[in-house]
Protein backbone atom coordinates (compact mmCIF):
# COMPACT_ATOMS: atom_id res chain seq x y z
CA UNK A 1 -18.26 16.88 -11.39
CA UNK A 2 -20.83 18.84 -9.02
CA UNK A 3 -20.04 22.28 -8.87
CA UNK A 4 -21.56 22.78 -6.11
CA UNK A 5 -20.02 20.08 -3.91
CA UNK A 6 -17.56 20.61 -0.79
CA UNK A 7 -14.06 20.17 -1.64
CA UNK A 8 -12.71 17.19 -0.02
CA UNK A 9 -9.16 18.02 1.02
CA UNK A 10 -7.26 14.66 2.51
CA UNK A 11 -3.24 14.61 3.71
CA UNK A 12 -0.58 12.36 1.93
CA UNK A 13 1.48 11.21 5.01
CA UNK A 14 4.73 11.30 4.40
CA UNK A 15 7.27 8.06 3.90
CA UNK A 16 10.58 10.33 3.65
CA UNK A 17 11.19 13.12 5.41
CA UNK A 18 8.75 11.02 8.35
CA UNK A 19 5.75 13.10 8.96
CA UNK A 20 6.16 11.68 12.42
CA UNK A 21 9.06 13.40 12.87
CA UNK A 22 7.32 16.69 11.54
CA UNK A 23 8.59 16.34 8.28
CA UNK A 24 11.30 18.18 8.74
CA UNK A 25 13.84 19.05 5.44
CA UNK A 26 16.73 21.25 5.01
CA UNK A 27 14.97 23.86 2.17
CA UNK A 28 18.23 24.99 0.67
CA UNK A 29 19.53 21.19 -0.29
CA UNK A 30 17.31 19.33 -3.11
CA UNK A 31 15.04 16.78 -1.57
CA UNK A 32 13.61 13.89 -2.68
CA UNK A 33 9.59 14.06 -0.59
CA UNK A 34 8.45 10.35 -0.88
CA UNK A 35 4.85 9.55 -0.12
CA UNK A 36 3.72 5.59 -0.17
CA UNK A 37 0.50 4.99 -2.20
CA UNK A 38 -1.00 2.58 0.18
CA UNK A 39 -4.17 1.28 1.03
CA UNK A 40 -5.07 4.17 3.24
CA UNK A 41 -3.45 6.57 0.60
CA UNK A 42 -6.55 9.18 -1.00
CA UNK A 43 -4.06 8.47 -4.18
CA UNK A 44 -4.68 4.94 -4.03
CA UNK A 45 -6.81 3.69 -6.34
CA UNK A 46 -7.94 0.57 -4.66
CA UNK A 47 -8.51 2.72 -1.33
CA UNK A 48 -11.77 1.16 0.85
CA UNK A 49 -13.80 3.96 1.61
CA UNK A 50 -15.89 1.55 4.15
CA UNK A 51 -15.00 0.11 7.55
CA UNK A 52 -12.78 -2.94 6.98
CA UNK A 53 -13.43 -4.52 10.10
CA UNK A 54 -17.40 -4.39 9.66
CA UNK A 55 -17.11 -6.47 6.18
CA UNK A 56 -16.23 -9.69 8.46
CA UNK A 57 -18.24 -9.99 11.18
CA UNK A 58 -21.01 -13.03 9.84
CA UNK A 59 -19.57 -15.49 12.27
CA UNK A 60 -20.75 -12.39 14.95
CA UNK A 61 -24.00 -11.90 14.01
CA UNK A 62 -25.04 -14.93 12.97
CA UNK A 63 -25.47 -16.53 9.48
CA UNK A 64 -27.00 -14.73 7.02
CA UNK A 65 -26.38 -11.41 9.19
CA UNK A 66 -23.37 -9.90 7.36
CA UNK A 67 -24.15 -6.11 5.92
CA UNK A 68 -26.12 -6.77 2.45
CA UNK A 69 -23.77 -5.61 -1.10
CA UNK A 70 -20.23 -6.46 0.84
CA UNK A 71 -17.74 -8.41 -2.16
CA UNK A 72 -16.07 -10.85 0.95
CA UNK A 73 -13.74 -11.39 -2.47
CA UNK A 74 -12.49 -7.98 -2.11
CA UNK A 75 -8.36 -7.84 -0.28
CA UNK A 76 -7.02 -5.37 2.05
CA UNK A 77 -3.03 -5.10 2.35
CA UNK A 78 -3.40 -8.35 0.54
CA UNK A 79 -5.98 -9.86 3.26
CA UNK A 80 -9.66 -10.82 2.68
CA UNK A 81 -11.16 -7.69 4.21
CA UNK A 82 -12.51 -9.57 7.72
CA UNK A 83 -8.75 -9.85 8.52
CA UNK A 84 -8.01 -6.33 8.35
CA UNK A 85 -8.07 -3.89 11.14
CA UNK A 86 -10.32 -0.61 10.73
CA UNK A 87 -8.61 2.32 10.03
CA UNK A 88 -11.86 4.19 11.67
CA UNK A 89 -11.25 7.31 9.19
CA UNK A 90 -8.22 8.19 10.70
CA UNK A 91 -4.99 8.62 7.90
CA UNK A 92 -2.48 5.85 8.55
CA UNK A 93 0.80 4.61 6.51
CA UNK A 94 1.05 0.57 6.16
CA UNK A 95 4.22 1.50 7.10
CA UNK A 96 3.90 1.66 10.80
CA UNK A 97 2.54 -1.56 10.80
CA UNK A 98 5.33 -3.16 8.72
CA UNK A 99 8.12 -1.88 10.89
CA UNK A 100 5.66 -3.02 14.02
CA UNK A 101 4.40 0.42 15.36
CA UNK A 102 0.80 -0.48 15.59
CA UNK A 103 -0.96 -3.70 14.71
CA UNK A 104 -2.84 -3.06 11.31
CA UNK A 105 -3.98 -7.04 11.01
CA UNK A 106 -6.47 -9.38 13.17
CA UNK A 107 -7.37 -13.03 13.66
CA UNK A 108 -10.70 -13.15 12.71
CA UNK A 109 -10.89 -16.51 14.85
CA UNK A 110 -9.38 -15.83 18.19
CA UNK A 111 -9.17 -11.43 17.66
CA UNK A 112 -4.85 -11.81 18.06
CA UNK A 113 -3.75 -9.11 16.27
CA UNK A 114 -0.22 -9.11 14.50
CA UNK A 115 1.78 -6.15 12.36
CA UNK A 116 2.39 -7.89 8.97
CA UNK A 117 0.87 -10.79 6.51
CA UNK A 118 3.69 -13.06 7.89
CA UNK A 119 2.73 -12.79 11.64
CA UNK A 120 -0.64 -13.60 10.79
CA UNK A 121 -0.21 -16.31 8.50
CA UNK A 122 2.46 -18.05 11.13
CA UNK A 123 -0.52 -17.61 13.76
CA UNK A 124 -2.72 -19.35 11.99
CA UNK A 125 -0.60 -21.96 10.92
CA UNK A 126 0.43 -22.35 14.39
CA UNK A 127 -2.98 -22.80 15.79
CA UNK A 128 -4.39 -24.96 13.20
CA UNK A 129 -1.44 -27.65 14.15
CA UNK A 130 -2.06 -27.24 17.63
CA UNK A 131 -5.83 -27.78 17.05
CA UNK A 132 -5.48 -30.53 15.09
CA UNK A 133 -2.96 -32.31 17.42
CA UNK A 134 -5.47 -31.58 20.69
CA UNK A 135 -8.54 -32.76 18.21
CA UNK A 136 -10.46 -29.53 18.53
CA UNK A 137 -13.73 -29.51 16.17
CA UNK A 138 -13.21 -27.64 13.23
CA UNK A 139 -15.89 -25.47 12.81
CA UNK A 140 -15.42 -22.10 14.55
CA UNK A 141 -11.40 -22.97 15.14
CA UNK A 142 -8.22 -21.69 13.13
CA UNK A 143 -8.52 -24.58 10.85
CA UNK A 144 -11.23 -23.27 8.76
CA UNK A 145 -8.74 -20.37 7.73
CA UNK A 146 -6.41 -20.67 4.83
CA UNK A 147 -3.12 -19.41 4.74
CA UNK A 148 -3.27 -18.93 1.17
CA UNK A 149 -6.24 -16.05 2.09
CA UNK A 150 -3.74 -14.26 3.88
CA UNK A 151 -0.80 -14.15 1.99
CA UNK A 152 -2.41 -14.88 -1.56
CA UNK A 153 1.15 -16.79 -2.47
CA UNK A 154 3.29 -17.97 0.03
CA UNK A 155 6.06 -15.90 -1.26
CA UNK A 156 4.02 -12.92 -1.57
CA UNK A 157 5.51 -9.51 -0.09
CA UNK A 158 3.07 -7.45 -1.71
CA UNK A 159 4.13 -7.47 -5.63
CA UNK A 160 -0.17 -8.75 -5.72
CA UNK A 161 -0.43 -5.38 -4.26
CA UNK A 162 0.76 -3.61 -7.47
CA UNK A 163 -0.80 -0.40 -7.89
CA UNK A 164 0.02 0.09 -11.85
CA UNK A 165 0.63 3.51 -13.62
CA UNK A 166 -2.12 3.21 -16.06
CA UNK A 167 -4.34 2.83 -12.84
CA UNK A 168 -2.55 4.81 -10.84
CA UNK A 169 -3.06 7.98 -14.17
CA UNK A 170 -6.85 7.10 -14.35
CA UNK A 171 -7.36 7.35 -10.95
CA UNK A 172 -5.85 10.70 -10.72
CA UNK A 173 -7.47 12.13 -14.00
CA UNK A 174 -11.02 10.94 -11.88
CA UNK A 175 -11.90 8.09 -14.86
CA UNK A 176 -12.89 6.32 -11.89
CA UNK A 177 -16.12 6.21 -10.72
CA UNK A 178 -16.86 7.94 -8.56
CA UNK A 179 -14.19 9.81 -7.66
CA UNK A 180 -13.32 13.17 -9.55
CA UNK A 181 -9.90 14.44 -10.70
CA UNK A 182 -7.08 14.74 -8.06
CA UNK A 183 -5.23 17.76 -7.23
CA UNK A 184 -2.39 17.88 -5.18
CA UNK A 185 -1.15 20.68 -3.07
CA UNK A 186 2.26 20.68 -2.29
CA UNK A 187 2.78 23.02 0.93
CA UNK A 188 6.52 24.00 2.55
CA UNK A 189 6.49 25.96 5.38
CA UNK A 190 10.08 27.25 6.77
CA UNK A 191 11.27 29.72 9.05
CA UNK A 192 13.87 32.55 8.04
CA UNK A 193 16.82 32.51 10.13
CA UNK A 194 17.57 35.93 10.20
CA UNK A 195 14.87 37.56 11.70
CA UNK A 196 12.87 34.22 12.59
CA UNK A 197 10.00 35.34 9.87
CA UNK A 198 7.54 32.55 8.58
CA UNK A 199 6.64 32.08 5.17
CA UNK A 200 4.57 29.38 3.00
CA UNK A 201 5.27 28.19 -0.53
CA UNK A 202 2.81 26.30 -2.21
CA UNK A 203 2.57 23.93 -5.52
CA UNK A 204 0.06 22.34 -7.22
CA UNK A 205 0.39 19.32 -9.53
CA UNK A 206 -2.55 17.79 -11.89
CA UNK A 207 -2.28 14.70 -13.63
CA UNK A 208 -0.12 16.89 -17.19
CA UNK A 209 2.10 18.41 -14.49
CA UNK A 210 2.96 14.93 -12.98
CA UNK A 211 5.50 13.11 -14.12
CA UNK A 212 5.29 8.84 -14.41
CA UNK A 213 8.09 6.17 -13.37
């Protein structure tokens, strides 16, 4: 690693206690903290450090106009990449768009967007019978995309998804190019009730102080 490179410093949002809800835990009861190693998790090792919604926009520009070294092979929340909405750098949980808080998926056809893989893939479906019944040409029309591109299996809830452990342990030791090693700071912050006083404990965990399945 450079020494002399900035830090990067990146939050893990929180699954349980919600970070939405600030997070909030009671410090003197054991608790479980839960974070989900998404796709827009920095623990993730198959985390798309590009723009998703830039890898699919050929039919846009024009043939032969789609940004040069893009894999179109490559999936996103088990999409091909041009279906998935850009997170635009922000930190977001796939969780809020499973449980329909914000839409994380788009047509790439018609630009509907939808919450989850199964949304999507009963869009398309939809629209490709309807086409087909009212004879619309193919090209350019739902019927060119394949459910199976979506979904990957049609039973698939994400098990494709699998992030394994030995992955998961390389990726945090930094054996993947070219990331470095992960460090991750653990910070509670509570307020004593006697005389209202703040105070901060922190943890850190590397890759021999973490513990697997």
């Amino acid at each position: 690693a450079d020494a002399s490179a900035p830090v990067k410093v990146e939050p893990l949002r929180l699954w349980k206690p919600n970070d939405e809800l600030g997070g909030v835990i009671l410090a003197s009861v054991p608790t479980v903290v839960s974070h989900h190693v998404d796709v827009h998790s920095a623990l993730s090792p198959r985390r798309r450090g590009i723009y998703y919604e830039d890898l699919g926009r050929e039919s846009v520009r024009g043939k032969g106009q789609g940004k040069v070294g893009m894999n179109f092979d490559e999936h996103v929340d088990g999409c091909r990449p041009d279906f998935a909405l850009s997170s635009c750098g922000m930190n977001l949980r796939e969780l809020d768009s499973a449980t329909g808080s914000r839409d994380g998926l788009r047509c790439r056809v018609c630009g509907e967007t939808y919450a989850t893989r199964d949304n999507l893939a009963r869009h398309i479906t939809y629209q490709t019978m309807t086409e087909a019944h009212d004879d619309v040409p193919v090209k350019g029309s739902h019927q060119e995309l394949d459910v199976d591109a979506v979904l990957h299996h049609p039973e698939s809830k994400g098990s494709d998804l699998y992030v394994s452990v030995e992955e998961l342990r390389s990726f945090i030791a930094g054996e993947v190019e070219p990331y470095d090693a992960i460090e991750i700071l653990v910070v509670l912050e509570a307020i004593e009730p006697l005389m209202s006083g703040t105070f901060q404990a922190m943890q850190s965990y590397t890759l021999s102080d973490i513990e697997f399945n």
